[in-house]
Each structure stands twice: as structure tokens, then as C-alpha cells.
C-alpha atoms as a PDB file:
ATOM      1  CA  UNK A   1      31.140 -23.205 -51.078  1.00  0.00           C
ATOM      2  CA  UNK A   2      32.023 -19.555 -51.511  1.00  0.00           C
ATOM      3  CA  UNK A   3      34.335 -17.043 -50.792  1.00  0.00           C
ATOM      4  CA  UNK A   4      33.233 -13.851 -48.785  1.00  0.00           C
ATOM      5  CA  UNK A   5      35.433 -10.425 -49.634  1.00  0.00           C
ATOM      6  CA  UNK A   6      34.612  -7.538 -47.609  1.00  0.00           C
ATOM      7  CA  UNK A   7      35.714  -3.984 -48.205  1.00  0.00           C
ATOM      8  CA  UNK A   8      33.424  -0.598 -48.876  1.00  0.00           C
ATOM      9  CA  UNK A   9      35.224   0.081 -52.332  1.00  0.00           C
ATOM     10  CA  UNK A  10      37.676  -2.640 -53.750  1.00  0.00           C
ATOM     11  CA  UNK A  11      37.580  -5.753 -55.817  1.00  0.00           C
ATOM     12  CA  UNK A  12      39.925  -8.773 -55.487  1.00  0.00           C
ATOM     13  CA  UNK A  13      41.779  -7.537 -58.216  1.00  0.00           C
ATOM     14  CA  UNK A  14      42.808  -4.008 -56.567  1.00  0.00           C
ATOM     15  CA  UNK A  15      44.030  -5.826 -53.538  1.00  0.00           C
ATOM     16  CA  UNK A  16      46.049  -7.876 -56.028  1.00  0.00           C
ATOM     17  CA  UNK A  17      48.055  -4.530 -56.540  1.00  0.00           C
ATOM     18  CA  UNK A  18      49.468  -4.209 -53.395  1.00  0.00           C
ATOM     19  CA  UNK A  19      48.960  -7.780 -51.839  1.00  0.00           C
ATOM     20  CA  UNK A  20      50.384 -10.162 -54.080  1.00  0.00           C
ATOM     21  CA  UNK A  21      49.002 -12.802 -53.108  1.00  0.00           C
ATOM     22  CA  UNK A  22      47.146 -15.760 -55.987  1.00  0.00           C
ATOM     23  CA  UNK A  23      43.692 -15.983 -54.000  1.00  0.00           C
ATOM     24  CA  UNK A  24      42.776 -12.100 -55.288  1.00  0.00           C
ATOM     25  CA  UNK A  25      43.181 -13.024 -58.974  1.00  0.00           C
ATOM     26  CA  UNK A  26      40.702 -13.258 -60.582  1.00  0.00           C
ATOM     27  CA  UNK A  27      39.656 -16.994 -60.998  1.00  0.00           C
ATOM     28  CA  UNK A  28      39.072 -17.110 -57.512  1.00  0.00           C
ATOM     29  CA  UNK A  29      35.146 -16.693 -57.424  1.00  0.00           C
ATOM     30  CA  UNK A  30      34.505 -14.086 -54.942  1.00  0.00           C
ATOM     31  CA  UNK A  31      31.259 -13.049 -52.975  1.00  0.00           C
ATOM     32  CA  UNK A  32      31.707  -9.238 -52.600  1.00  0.00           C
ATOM     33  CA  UNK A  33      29.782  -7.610 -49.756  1.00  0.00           C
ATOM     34  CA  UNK A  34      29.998  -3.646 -48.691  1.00  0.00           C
ATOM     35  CA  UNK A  35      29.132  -3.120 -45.331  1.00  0.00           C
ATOM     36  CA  UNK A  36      28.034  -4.983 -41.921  1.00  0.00           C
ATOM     37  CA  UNK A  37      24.829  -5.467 -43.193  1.00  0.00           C
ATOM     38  CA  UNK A  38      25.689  -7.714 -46.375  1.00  0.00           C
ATOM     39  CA  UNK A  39      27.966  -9.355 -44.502  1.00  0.00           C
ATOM     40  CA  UNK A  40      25.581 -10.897 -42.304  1.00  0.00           C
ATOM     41  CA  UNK A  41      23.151 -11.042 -44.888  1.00  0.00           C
ATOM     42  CA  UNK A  42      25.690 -13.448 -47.289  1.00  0.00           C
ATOM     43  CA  UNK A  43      26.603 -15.705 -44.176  1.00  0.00           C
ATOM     44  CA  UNK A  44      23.245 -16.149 -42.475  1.00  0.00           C
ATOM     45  CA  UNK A  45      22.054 -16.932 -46.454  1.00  0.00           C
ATOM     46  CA  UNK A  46      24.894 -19.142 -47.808  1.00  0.00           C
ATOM     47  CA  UNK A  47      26.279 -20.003 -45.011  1.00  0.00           C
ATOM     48  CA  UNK A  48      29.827 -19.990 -43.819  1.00  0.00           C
ATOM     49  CA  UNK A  49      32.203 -19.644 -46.788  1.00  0.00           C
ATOM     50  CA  UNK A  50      35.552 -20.809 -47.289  1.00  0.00           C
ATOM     51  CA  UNK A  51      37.628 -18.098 -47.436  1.00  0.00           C
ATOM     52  CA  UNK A  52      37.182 -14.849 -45.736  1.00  0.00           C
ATOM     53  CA  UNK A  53      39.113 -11.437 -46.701  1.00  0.00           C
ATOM     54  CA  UNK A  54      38.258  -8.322 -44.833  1.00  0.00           C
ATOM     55  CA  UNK A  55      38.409  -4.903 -44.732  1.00  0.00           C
ATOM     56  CA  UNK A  56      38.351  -2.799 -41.866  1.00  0.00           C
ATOM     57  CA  UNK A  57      37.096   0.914 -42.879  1.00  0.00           C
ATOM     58  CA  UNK A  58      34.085   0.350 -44.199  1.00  0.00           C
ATOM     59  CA  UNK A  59      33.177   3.823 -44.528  1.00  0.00           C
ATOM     60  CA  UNK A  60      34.668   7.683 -44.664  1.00  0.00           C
ATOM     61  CA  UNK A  61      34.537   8.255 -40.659  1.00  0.00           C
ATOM     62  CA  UNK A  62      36.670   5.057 -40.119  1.00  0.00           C
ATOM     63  CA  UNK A  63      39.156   6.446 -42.458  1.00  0.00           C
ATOM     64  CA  UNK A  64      40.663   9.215 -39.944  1.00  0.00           C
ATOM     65  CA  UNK A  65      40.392   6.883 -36.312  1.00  0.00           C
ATOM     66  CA  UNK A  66      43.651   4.672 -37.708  1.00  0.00           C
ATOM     67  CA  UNK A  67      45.444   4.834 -34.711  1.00  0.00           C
ATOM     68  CA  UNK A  68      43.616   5.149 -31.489  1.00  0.00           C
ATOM     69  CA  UNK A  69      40.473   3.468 -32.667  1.00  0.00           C
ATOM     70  CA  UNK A  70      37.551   3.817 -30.231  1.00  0.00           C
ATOM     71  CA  UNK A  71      34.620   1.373 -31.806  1.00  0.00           C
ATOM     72  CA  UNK A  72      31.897   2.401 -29.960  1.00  0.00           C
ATOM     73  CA  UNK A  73      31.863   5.734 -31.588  1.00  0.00           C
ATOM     74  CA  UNK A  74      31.022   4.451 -35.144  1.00  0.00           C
ATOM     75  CA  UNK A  75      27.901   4.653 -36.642  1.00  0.00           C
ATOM     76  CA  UNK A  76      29.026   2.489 -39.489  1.00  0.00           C
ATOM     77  CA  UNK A  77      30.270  -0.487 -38.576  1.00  0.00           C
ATOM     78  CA  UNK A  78      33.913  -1.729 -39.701  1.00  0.00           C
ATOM     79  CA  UNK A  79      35.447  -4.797 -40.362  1.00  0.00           C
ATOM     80  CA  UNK A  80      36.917  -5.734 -36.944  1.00  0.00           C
ATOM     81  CA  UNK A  81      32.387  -5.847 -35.834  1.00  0.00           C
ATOM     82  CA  UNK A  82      32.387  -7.865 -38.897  1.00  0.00           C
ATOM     83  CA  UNK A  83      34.790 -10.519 -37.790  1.00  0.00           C
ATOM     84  CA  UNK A  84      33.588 -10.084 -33.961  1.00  0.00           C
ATOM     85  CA  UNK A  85      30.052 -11.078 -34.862  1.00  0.00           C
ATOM     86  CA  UNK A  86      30.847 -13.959 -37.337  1.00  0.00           C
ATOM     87  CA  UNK A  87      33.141 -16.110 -34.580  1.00  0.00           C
ATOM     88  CA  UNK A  88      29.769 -15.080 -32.056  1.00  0.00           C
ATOM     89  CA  UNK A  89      27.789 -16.858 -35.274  1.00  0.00           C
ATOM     90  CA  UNK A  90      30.045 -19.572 -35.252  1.00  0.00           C
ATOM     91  CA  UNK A  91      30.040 -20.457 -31.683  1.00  0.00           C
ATOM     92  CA  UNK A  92      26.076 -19.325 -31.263  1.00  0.00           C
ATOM     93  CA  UNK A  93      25.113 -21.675 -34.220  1.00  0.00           C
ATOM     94  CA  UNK A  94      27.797 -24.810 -33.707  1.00  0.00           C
ATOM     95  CA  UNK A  95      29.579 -24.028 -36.763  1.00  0.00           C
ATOM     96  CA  UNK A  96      33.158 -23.876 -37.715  1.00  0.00           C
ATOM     97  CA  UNK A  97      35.568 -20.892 -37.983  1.00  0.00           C
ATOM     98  CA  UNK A  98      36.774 -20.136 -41.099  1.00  0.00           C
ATOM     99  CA  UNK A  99      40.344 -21.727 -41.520  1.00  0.00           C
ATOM    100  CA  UNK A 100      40.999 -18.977 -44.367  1.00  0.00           C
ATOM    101  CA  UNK A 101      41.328 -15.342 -42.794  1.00  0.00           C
ATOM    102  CA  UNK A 102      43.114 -12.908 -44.701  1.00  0.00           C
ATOM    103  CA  UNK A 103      42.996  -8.758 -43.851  1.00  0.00           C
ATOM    104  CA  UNK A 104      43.580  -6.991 -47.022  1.00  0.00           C
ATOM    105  CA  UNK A 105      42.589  -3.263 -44.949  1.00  0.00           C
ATOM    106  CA  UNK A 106      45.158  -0.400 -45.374  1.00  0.00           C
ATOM    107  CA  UNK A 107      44.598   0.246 -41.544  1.00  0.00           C
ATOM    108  CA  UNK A 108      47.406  -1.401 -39.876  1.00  0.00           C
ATOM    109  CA  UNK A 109      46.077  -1.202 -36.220  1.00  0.00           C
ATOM    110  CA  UNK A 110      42.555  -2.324 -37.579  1.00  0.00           C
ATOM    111  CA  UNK A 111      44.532  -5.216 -39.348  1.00  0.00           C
ATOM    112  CA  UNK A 112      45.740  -6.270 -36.484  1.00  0.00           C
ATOM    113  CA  UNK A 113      42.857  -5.830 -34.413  1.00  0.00           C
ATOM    114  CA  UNK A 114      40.988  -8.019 -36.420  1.00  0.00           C
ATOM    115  CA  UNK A 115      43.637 -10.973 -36.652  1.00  0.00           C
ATOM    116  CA  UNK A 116      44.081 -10.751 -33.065  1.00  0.00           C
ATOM    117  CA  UNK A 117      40.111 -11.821 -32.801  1.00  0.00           C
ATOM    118  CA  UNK A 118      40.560 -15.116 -34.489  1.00  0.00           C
ATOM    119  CA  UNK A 119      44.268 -16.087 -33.037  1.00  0.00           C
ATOM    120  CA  UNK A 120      42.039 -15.270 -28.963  1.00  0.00           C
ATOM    121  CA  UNK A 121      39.003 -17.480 -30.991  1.00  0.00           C
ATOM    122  CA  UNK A 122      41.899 -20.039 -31.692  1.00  0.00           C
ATOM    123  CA  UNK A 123      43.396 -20.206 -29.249  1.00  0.00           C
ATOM    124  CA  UNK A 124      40.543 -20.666 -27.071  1.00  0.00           C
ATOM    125  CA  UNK A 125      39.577 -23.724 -29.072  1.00  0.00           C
ATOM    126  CA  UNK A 126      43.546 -25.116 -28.222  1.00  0.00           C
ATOM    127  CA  UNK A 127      43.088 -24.714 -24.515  1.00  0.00           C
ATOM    128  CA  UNK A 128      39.428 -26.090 -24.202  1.00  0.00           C
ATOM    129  CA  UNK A 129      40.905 -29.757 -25.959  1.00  0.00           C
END
């Protein structure tokens, strides 16, 4: 098993300065991919890893579309396509969700668009028992 951390710039142990939370110290073994790309690259290749932490500006444009954030106009992908495309893997492939999602981005309403991905995922796993 590994653990997937997603972000365009920062290690575990930057987050660890604002977020202090144990699992960005570093003895937690870390996977550390850039971009979209990777991303899919580490999960199609390893597989699904335990813990997920992601980013969601994963590149300069995303930096300045914080607050109204239209996702079609990207030509770099951000974290919220990241997360999108790995519960699409899940599903598409019979695997399991990650149980361990954390959003270490700086972009609250990209935060929370993310997290709001996996609690529709989750809860659409509830209602289907």
C-alpha cells in the first residue's frame, strides 16, 4: 500500500505548516504526484492507495478562478478532475473508494468542491444498501 499526495509545488512537510495534522510528517511514506497526468499514472500503476491528500490548483491559471470557478475553462487540470476521475475509476473498475481523503489546497471553494465529490460518492453507496 501507498499513500498518493497531490499538489503542483508542496511536500507533506509544507502542509505540515499550516495543517497540523500527524499524517504530513514525515514518516508517513508519501507518493508525490504533480499534475492530472501522474495522478492517473500512480493509480492505474500501483493501484488504489490508502490515503489520498489533494490539491486543487495545480497550476498558475487555477490560482486567480478561487471563487467562481468555471472548470471547463482550464487547460490544466486541477484537483477537483483529479478526485472526479478516480471515484469514475473506482466504480468503472469495481474497486473501493479511498476511506482516507484529506484536501490540503489553499482554495477554499475548490476544497470544498472536492469533498463534496466523495460525501455525493458516499452517500450514494448509503442509499443503494
Amino acid at each position: 500500500m501507498y499513500n498518493l499526495f497531490l499538489d503542483d509545488i508542496r511536500i507533506p512537510d509544507d502542509v505540515l505548516k499550516y495543517w497540523d495534522n500527524p499524517i504530513y510528517e514525515s514518516s508517513t511514506q508519501w507518493v508525490i504526484v504533480r499534475n492530472y497526468d501522474q495522478f492517473v499514472k500512480a493509480i492505474t500503476e500501483q493501484g488504489i492507495p490508502e490515503m489520498i491528500s489533494f490539491d486543487h490548483d495545480l497550476g498558475p491559471e487555477h490560482y486567480f478562478h478561487q471563487e467562481n470557478i468555471s472548470y471547463d475553462q482550464f487547460t490544466e487540470k486541477t484537483g477537483f478532475h483529479c478526485a472526479k476521475w478516480f471515484i469514475n475509476y473506482c466504480i468503472d473498475n469495481n474497486k473501493e473508494v479511498t476511506k482516507l481523503i484529506y484536501v490540503h489546497s489553499m482554495n477554499p471553494v475548490g476544497s470544498k468542491n472536492i469533498l463534496s465529490l466523495f460525501t455525493a460518492y458516499q452517500k450514494s453507496i448509503n442509499d443503494s444498501k
